[in-house]
Protein backbone atom coordinates (compact mmCIF):
# COMPACT_ATOMS: atom_id res chain seq x y z
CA UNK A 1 -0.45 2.84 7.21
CA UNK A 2 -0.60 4.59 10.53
CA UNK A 3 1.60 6.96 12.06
CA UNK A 4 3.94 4.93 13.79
CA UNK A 5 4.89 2.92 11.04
CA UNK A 6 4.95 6.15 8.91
CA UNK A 7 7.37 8.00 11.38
CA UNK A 8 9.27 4.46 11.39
CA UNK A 9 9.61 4.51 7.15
CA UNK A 10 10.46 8.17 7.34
CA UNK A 11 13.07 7.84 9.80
CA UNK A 12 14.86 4.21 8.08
CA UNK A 13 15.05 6.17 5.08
CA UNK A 14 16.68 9.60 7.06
CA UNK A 15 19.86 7.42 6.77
CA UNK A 16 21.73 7.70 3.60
CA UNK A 17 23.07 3.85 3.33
CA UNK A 18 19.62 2.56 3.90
CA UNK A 19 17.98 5.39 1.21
CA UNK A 20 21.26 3.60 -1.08
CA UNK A 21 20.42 -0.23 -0.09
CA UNK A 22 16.33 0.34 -0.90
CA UNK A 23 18.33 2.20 -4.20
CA UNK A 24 19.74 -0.96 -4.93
CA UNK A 25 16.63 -3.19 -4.21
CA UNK A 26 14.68 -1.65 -6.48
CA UNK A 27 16.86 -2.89 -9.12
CA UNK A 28 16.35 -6.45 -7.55
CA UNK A 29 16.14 -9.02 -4.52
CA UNK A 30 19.81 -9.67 -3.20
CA UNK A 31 21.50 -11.18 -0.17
CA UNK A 32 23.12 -9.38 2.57
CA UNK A 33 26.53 -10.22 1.41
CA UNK A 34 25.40 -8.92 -2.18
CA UNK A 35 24.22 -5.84 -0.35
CA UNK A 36 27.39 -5.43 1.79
CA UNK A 37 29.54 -5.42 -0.93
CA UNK A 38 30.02 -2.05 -2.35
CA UNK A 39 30.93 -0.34 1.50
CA UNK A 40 33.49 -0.24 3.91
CA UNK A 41 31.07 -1.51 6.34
CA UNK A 42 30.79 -5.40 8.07
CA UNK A 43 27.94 -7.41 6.86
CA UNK A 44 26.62 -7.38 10.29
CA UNK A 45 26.65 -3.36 10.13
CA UNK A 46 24.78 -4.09 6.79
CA UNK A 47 22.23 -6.53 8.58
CA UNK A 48 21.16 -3.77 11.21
CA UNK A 49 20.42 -1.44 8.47
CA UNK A 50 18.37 -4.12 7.05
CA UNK A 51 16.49 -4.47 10.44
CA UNK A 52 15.59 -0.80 10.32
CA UNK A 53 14.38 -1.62 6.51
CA UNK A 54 12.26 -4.12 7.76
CA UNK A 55 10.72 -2.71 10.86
CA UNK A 56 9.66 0.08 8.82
CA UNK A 57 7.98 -2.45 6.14
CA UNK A 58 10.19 -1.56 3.57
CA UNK A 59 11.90 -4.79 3.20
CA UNK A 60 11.20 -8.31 3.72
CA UNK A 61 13.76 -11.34 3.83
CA UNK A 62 12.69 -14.79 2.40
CA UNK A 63 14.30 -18.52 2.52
CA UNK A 64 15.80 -19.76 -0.75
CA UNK A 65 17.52 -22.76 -0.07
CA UNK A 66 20.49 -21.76 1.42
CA UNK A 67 20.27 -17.78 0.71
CA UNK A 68 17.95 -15.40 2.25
CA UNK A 69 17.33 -12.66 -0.22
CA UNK A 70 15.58 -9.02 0.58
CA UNK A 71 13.04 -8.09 -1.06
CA UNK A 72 11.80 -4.14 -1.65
CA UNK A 73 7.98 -3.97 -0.07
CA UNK A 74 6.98 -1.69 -2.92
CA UNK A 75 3.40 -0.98 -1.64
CA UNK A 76 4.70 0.84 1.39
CA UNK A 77 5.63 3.63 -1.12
CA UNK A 78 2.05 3.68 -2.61
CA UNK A 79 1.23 4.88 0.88
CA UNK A 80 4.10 7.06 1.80
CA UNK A 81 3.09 8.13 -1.52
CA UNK A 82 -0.71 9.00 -1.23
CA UNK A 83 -0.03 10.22 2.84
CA UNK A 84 2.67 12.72 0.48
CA UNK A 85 0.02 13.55 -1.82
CA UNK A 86 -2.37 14.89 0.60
CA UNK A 87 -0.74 17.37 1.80
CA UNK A 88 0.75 18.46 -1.55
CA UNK A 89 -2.22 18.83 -2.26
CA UNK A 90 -3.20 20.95 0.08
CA UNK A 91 -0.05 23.19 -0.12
CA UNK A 92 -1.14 23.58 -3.42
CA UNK A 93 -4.58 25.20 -2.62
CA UNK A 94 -2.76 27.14 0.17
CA UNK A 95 -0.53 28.87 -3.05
CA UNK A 96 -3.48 28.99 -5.21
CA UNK A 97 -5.69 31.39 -2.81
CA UNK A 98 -2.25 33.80 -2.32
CA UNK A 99 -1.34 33.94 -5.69
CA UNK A 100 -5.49 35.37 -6.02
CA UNK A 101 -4.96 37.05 -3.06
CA UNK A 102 -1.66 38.91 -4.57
CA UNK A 103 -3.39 39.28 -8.08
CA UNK A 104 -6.49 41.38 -6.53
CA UNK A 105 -3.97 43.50 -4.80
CA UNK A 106 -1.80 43.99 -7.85
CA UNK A 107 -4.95 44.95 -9.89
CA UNK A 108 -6.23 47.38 -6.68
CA UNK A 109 -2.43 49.06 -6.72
CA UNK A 110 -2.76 49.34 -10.98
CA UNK A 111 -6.06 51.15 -10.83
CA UNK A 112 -4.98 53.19 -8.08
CA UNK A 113 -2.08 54.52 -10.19
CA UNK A 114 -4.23 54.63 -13.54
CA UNK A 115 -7.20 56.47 -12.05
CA UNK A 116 -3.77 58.86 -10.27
CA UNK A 117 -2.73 59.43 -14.18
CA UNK A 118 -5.85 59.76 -15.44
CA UNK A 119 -7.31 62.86 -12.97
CA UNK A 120 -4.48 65.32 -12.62
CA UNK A 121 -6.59 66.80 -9.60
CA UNK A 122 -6.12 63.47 -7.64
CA UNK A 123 -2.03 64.05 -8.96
CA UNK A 124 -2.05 67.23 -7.18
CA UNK A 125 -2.11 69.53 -9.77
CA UNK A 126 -3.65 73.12 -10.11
């Protein structure tokens, strides 16, 4: 997947009706109509969604007979998925190093204060 196509999947799904309609495709092919039919929205309204869907790769549309059902291009979130992945990954290692970073300083502060309790001469006192 290269970057265009990734900012173009990124960006269909931004929108909360298309996030709903790939919802509902997951579930199932169905026709625009079938896809229309739960908003307060024209088919054709519908249909432009589905032309952001499918310029992203996300969705493809088929002939069968006289319907032409959408179907959810699964695979494209294997690679949104693995392009995700990376970079968890990553954030992950980032985290990893501070939290050793933060542990050495904890233990440096701790044996400051028990070698301060310890010597009463390094406390200060006579």
């Amino acid at each position: 997947m290269d970057d265009d196509q990734l900012s173009r999947v990124f960006a269909a799904l931004a929108e909360p009706t298309r996030r709903d309609i790939v919802a509902r495709l997951t579930v199932g092919d169905a026709t625009v109509g079938q896809l229309a039919a739960p908003y307060d929205v024209s088919v054709q309204a519908v249909s432009k969604h589905l032309k952001v869907l499918e310029d992203a790769g996300l969705v493809s549309r088929s002939r069968d007979a006289q319907r032409r059902p959408c179907h959810l291009e699964a695979e494209v979130f294997d690679l949104m998925t693995k392009w995700i992945e990376r970079y968890r990954r990553r954030a992950e290692e980032r985290y990893r190093r501070l939290d050793t970073v933060l542990a050495e300083m904890d233990d440096e502060v701790d044996g400051a204060t028990t070698t301060n309790r310890s010597n009463p001469r390094e406390r200060g006192a006579p």
